[in-house]
Protein backbone atom coordinates (compact mmCIF):
# COMPACT_ATOMS: atom_id res chain seq x y z
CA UNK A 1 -4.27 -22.50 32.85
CA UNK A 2 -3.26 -25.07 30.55
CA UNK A 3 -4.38 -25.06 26.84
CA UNK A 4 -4.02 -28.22 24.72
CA UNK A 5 -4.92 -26.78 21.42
CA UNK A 6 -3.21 -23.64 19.81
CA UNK A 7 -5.34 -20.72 19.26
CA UNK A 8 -5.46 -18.45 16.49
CA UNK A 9 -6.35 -14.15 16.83
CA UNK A 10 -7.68 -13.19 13.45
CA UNK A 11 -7.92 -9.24 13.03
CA UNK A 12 -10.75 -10.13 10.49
CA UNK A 13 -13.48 -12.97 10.53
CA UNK A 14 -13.19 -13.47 6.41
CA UNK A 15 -9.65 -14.07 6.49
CA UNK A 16 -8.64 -17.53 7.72
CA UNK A 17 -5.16 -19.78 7.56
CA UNK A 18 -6.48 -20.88 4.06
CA UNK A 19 -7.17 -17.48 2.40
CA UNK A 20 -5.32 -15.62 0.08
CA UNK A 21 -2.79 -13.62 1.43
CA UNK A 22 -3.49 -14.52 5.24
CA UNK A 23 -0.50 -13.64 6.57
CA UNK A 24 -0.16 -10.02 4.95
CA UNK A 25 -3.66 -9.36 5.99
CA UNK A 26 -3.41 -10.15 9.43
CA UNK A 27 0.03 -9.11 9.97
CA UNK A 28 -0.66 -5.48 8.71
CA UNK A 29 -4.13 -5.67 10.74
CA UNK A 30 -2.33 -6.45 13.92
CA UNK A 31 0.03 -3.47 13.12
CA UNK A 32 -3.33 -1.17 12.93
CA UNK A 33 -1.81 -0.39 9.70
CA UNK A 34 -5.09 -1.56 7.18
CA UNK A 35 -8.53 -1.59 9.05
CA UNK A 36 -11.63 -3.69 8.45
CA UNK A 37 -15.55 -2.88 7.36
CA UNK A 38 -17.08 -2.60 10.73
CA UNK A 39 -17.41 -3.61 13.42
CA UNK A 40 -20.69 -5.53 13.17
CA UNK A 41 -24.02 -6.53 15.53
CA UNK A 42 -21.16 -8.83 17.27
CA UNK A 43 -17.79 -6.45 17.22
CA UNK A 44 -16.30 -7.90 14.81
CA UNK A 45 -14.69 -6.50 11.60
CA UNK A 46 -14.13 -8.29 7.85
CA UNK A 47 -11.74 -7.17 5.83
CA UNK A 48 -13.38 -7.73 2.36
CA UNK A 49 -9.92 -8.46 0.02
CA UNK A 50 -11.66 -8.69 -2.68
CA UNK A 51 -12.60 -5.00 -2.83
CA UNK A 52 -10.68 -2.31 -4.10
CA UNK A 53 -8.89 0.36 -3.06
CA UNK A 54 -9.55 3.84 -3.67
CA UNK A 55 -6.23 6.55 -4.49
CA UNK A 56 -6.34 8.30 -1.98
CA UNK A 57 -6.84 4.86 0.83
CA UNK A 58 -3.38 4.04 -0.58
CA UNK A 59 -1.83 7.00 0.42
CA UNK A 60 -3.07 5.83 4.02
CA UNK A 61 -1.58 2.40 3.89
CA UNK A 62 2.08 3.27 2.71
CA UNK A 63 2.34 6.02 5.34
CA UNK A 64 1.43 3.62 7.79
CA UNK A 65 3.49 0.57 6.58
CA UNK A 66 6.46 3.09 6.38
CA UNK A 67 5.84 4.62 9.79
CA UNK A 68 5.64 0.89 11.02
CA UNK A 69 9.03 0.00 9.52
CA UNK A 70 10.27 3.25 11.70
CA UNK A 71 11.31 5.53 8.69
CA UNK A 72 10.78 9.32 9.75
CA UNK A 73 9.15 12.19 7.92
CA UNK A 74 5.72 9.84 6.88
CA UNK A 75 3.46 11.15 9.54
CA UNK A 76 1.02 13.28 8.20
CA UNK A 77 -0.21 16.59 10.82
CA UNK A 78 -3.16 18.67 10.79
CA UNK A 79 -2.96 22.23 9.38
CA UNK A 80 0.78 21.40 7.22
CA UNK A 81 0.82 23.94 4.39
CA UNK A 82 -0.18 22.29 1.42
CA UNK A 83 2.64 21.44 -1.26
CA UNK A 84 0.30 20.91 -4.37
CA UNK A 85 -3.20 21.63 -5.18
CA UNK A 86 -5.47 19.03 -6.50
CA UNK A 87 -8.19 20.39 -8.38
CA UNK A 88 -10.52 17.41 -7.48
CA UNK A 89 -9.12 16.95 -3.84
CA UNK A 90 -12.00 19.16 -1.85
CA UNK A 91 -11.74 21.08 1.06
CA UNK A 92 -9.70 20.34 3.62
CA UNK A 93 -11.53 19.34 6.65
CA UNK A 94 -9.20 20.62 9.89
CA UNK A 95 -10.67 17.63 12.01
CA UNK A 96 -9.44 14.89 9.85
CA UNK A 97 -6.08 14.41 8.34
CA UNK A 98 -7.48 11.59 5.92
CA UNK A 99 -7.10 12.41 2.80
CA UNK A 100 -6.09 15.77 2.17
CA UNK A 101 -2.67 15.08 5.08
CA UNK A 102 -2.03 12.00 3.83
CA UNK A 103 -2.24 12.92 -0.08
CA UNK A 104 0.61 15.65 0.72
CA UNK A 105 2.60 13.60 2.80
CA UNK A 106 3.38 11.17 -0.10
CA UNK A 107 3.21 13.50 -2.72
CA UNK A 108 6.16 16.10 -0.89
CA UNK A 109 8.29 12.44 -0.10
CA UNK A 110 7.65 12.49 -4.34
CA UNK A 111 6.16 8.89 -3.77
CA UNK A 112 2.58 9.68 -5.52
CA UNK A 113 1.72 12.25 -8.87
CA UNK A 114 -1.47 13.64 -9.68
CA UNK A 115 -2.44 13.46 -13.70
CA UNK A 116 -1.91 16.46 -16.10
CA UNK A 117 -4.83 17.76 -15.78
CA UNK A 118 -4.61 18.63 -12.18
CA UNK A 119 -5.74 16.58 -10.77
CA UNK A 120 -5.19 13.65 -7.93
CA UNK A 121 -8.46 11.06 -8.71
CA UNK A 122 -8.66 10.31 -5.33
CA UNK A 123 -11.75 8.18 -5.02
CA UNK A 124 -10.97 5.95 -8.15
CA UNK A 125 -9.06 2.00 -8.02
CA UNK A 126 -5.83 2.28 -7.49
CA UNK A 127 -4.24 0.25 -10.75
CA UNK A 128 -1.65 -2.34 -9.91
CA UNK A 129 0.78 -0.47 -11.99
CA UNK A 130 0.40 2.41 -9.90
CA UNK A 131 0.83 0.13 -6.66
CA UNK A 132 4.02 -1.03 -7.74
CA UNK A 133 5.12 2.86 -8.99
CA UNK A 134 4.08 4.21 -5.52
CA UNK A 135 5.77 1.67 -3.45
CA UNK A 136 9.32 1.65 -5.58
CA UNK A 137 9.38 5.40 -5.23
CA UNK A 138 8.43 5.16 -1.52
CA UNK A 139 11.26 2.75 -1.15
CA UNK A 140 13.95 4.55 -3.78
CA UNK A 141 13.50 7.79 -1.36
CA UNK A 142 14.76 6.12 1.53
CA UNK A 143 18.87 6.36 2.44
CA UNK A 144 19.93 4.25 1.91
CA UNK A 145 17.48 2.31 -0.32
CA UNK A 146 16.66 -1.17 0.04
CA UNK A 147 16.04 -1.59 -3.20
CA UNK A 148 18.28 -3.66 -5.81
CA UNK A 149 18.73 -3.30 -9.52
CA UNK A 150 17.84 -5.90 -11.30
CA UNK A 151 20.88 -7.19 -13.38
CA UNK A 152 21.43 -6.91 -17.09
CA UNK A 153 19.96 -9.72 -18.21
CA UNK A 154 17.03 -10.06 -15.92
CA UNK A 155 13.54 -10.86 -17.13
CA UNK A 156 10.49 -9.97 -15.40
CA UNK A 157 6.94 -11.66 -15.85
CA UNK A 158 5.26 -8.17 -14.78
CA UNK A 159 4.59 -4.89 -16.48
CA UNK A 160 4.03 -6.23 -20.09
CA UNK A 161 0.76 -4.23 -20.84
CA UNK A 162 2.26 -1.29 -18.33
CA UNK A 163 3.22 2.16 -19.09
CA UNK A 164 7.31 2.47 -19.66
CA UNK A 165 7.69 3.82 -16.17
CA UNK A 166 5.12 1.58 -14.47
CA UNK A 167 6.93 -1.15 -16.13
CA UNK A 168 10.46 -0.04 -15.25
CA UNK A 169 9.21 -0.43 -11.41
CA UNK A 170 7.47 -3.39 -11.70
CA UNK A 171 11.13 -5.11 -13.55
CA UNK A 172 12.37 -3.46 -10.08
CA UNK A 173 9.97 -4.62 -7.85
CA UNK A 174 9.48 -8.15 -8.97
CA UNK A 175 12.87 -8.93 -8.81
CA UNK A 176 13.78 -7.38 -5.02
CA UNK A 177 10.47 -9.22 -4.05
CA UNK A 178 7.77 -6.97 -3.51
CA UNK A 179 5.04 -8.99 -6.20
CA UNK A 180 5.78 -12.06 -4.17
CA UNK A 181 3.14 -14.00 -3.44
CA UNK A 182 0.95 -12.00 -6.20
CA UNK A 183 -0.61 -13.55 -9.53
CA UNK A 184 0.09 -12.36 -12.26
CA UNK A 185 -2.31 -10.30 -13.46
CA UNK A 186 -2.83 -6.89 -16.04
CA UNK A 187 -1.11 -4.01 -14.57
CA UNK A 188 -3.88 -1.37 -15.29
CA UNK A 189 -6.53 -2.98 -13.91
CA UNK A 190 -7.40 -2.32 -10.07
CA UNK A 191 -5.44 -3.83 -7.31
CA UNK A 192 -7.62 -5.74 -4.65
CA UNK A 193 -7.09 -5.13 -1.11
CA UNK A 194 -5.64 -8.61 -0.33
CA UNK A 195 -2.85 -8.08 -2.79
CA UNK A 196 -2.49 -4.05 -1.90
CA UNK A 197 -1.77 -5.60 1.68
CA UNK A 198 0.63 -8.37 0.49
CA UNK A 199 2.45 -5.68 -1.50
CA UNK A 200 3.05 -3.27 1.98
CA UNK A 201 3.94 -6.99 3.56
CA UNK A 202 6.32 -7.44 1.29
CA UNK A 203 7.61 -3.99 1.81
CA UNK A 204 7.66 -4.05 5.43
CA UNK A 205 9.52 -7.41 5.20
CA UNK A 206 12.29 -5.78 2.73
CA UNK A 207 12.43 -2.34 4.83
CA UNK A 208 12.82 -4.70 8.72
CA UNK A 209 14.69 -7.37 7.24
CA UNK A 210 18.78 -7.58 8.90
């Protein structure tokens, strides 16, 4: 059959050629690496960029984007001994690897750190600071890293209102390109999904790129 007009697959009915981040979003939907809210009366799923994402749904996405780039060691399995306790992580339930697998995967690959007082937050936003943090570790633990550093006399636009180490990563990840395509916006506030997606696109793109 012959087709005069192109045709377009979106993973998500809200996200179209002309939103933000389009290409991230579907890109990492296609990989099964982010999934939608769904599916509804009709099958379909939305992806909702606008919302946040939780702590512990982060943990979840990296693996995922890291697995997809074909680095080993990121796949989380049922009844692993647990490296760390989290005082506010729950029981473990032995039918479902999310989060409890997934929060010790990341943690043991020293990618994520719970807070001094024991504890992991799990079900809280995810701060863009702590984005950027996460995904500079991920990608500083990997041999050999992708990763650049930034030369003497570079200056970032991120991390001005960011703890020292937060803003140490983001001077890192701005300049090897992982904030492209973000705006600029206040590193301890939450981190959409739309730009938590354009940030794993970003590292995908760095991790598969020749």
């Amino acid at each position: 059959v012959a087709l005069d007009q192109s045709i377009t697959l979106y993973c998500f009915t809200d996200v179209l050629p002309d939103s933000p981040n389009y290409d991230a979003i579907q890109g990492l939907g296609s990989l099964g690496i982010i999934q939608g809210y769904g599916p509804d009366g009709g099958g379909y799923f939305q992806f909702r960029g606008t919302n946040s994402v939780m702590r512990a749904q982060y943990t979840k996405f990296i693996t995922g984007a890291l697995n997809a780039a074909g680095e080993t060691g990121y796949n989380p399995v049922e009844g692993m001994a647990a490296p760390v306790t989290f005082s506010d992580l729950g029981a473990d339930n032995p039918a479902d690897l999310y989060p409890h697998e997934f929060v010790w995967t990341v943690w043991s690959h020293g990618i994520v750190k719970g807070y001094d007082d024991g504890t992991f937050r799990p079900y809280i936003p995810i701060q863009r600071g702590h984005v950027i943090s996460m995904t500079v570790r991920a990608l500083q633990g990997i041999e050999p890293s992708p990763l650049m550093e930034p030369p003497v006399g570079y200056m970032p636009t991120w991390g001005n209102d960011m703890l020292p180490e937060h803003k140490a990563n983001a001077r890192i990840a701005e300049y090897n390109g992982l904030l492209d395509n973000i705006p600029l916006a206040s590193g301890v506030a939450s981190m959409p999904r739309q730009e938590v997606a354009q940030v794993m696109w970003n590292m995908l793109n760095l991790l598969t790129a020749p």
